[in-house]
PDB file of N, CA and C in Angstrom:
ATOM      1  N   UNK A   1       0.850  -1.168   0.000  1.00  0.00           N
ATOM      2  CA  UNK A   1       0.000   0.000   0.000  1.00  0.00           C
ATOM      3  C   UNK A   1       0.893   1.228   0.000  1.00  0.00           C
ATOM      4  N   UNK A   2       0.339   2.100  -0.717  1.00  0.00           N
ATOM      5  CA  UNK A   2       1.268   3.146  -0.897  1.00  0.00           C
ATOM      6  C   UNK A   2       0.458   4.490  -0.871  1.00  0.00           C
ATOM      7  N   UNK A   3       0.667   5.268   0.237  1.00  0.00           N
ATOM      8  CA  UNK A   3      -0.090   6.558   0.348  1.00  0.00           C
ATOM      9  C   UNK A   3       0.748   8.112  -0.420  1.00  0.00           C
ATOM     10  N   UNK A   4      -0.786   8.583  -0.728  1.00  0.00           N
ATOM     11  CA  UNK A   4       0.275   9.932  -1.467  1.00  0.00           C
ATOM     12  C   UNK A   4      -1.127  10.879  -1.722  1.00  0.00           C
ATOM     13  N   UNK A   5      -0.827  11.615  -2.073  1.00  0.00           N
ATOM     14  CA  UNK A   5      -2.048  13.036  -2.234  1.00  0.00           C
ATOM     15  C   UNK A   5      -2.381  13.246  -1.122  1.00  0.00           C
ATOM     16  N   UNK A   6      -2.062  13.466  -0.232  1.00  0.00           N
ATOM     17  CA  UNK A   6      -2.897  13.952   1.141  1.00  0.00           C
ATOM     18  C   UNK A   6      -3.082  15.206   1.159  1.00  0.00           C
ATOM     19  N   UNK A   7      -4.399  15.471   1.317  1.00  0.00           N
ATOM     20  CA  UNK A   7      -5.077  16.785   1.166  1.00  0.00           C
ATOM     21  C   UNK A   7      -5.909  17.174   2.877  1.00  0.00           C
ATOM     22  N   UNK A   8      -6.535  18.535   3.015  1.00  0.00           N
ATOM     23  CA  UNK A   8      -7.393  17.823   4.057  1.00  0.00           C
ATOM     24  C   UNK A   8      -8.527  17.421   3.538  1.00  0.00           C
ATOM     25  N   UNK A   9      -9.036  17.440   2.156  1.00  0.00           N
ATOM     26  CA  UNK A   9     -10.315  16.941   2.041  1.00  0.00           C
ATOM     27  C   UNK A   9     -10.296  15.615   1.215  1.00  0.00           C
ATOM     28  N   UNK A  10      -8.911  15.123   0.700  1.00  0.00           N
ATOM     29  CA  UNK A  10      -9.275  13.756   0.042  1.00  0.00           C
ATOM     30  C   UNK A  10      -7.511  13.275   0.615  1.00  0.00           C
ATOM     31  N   UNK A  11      -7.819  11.491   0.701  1.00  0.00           N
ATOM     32  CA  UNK A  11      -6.899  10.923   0.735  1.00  0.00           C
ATOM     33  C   UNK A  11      -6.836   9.957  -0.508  1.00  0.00           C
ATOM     34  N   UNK A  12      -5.224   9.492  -0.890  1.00  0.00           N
ATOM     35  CA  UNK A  12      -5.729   8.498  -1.888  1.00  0.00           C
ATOM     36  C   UNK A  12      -4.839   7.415  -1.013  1.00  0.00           C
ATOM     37  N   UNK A  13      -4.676   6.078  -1.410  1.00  0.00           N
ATOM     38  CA  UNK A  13      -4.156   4.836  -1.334  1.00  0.00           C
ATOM     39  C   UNK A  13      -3.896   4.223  -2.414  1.00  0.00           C
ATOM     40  N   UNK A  14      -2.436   4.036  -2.934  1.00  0.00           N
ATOM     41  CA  UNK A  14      -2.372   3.279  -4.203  1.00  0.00           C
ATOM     42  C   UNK A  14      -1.742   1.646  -3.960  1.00  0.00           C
ATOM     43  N   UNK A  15      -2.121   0.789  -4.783  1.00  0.00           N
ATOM     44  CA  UNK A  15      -1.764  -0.234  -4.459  1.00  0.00           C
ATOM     45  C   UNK A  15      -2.601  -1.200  -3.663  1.00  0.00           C
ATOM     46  N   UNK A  16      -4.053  -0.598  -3.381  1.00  0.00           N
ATOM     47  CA  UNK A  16      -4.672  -1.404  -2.486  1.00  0.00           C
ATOM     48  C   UNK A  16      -5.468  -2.722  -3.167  1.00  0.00           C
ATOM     49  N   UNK A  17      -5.459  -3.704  -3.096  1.00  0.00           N
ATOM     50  CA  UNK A  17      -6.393  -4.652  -3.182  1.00  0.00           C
ATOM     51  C   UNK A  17      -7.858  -4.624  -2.827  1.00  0.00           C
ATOM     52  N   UNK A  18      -8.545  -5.327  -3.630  1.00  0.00           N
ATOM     53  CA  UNK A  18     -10.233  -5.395  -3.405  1.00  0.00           C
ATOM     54  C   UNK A  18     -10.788  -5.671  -2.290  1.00  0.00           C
ATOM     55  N   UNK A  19      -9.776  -7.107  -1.848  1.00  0.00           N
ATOM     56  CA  UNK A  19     -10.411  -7.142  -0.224  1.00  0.00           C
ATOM     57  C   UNK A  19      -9.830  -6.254   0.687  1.00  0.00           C
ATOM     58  N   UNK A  20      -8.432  -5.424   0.557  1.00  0.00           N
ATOM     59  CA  UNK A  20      -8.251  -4.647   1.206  1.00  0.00           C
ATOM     60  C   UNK A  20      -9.561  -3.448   0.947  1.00  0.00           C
ATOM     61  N   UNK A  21      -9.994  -2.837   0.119  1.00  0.00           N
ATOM     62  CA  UNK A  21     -11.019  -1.953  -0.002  1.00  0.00           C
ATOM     63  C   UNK A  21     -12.234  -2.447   1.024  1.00  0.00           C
ATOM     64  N   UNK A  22     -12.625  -3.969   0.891  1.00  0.00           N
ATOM     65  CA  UNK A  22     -13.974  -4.844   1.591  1.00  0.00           C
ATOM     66  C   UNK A  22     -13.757  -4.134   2.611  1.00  0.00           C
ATOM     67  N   UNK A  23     -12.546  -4.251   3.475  1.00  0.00           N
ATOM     68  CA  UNK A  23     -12.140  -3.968   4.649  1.00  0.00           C
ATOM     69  C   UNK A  23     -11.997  -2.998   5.005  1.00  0.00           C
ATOM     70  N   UNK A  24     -11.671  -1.673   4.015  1.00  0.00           N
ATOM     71  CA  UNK A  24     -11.818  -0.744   4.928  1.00  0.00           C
ATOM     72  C   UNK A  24     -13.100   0.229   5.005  1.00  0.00           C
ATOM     73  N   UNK A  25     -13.661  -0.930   3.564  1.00  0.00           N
ATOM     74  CA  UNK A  25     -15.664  -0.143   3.560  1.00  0.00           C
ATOM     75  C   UNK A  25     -15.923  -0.681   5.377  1.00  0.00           C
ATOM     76  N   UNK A  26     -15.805  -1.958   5.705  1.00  0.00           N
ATOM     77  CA  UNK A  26     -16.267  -2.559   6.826  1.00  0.00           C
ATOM     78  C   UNK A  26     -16.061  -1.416   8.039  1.00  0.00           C
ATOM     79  N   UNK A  27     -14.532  -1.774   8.283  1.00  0.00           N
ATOM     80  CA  UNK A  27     -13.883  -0.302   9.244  1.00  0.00           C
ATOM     81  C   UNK A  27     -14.508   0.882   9.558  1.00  0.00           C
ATOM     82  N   UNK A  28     -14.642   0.966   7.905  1.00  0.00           N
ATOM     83  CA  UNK A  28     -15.437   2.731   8.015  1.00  0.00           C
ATOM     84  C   UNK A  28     -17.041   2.642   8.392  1.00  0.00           C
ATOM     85  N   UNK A  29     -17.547   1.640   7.992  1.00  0.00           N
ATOM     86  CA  UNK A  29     -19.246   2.055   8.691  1.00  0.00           C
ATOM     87  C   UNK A  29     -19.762   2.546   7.272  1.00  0.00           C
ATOM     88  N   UNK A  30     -21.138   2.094   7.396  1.00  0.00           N
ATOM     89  CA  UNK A  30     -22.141   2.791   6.663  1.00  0.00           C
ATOM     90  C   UNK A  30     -22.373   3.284   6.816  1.00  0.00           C
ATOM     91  N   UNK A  31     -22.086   4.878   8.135  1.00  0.00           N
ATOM     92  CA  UNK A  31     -22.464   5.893   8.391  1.00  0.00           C
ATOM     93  C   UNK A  31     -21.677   6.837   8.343  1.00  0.00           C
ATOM     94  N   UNK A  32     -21.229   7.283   7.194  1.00  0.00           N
ATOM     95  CA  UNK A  32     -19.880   8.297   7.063  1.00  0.00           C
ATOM     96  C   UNK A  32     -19.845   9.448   6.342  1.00  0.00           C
ATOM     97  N   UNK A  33     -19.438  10.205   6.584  1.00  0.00           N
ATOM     98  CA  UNK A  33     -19.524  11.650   5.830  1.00  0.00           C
ATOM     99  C   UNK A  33     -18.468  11.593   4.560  1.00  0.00           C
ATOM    100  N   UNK A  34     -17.783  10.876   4.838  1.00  0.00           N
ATOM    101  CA  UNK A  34     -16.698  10.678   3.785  1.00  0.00           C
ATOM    102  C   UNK A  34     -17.202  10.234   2.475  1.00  0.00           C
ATOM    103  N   UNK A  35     -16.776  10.503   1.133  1.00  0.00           N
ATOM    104  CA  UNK A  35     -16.995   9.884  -0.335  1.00  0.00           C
ATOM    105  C   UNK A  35     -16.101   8.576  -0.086  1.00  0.00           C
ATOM    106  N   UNK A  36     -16.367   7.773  -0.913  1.00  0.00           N
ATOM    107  CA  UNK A  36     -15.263   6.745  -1.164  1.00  0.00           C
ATOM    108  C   UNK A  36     -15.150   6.426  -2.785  1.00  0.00           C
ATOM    109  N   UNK A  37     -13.798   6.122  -3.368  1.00  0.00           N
ATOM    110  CA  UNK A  37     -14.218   5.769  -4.471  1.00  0.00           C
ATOM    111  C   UNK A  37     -12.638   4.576  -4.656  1.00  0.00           C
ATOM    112  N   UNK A  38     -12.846   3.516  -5.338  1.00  0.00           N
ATOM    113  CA  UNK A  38     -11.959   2.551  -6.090  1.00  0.00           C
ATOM    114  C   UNK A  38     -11.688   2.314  -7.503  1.00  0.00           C
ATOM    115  N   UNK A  39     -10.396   2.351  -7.777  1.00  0.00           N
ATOM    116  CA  UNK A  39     -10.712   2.131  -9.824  1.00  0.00           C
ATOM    117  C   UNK A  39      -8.961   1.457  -9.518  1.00  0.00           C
ATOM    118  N   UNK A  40      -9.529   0.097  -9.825  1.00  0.00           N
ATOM    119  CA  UNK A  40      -8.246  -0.302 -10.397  1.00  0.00           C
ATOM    120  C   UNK A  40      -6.862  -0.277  -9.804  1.00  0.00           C
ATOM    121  N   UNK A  41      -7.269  -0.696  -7.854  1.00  0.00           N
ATOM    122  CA  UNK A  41      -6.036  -0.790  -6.706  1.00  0.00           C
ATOM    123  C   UNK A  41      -5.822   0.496  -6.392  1.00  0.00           C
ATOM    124  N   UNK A  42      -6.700   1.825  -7.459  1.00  0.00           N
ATOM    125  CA  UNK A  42      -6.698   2.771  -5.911  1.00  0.00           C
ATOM    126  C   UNK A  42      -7.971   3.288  -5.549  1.00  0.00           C
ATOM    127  N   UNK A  43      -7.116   3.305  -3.972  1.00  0.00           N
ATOM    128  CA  UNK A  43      -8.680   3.818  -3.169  1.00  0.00           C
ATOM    129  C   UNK A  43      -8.651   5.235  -3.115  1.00  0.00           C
ATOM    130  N   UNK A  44     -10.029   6.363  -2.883  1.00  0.00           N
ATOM    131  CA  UNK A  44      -9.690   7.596  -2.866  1.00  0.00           C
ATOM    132  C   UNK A  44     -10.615   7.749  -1.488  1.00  0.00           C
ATOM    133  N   UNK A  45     -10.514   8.380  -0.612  1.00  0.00           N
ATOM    134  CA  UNK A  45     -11.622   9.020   0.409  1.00  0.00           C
ATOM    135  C   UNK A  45     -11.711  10.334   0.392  1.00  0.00           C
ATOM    136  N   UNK A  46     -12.630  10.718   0.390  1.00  0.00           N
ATOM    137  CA  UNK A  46     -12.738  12.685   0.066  1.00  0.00           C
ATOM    138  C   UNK A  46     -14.058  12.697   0.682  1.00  0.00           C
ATOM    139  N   UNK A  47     -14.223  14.065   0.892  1.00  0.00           N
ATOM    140  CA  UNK A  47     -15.128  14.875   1.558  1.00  0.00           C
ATOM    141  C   UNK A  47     -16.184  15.733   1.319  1.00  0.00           C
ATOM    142  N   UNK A  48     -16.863  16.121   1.068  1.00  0.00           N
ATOM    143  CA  UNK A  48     -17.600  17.056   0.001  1.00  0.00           C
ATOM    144  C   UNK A  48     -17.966  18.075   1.175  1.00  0.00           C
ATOM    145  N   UNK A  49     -17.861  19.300   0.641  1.00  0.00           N
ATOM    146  CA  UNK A  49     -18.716  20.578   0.991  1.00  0.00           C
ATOM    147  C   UNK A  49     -19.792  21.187   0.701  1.00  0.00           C
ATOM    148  N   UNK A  50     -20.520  21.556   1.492  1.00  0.00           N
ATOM    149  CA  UNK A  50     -21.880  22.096   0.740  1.00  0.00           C
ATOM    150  C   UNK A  50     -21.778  23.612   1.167  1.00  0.00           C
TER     151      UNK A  50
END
């Protein structure tokens, strides 16, 4: 796993695996303010503003 872009409103993760993603949908909860998105081993988490 390899972290990089750190912002305060999005993180990415490159290198992650699918069940690594399973796992950190699990971690995180279905109750989250956070976006999530996956394409192809990377993960992104970001934030939205209104």
């Amino acid at each position: 796993m390899t972290v990089a872009k750190n912002r305060a409103d999005r993180v990415m993760l490159y290198d992650i695996s699918w069940q690594q993603f399973e796992n950190l949908l699990k971690d995180l909860g279905e109750h989250r303010a956070a976006k999530l998105a996956y394409d192809r081993t990377t993960f992104e988490k970001y934030q939205t503003f209104t």
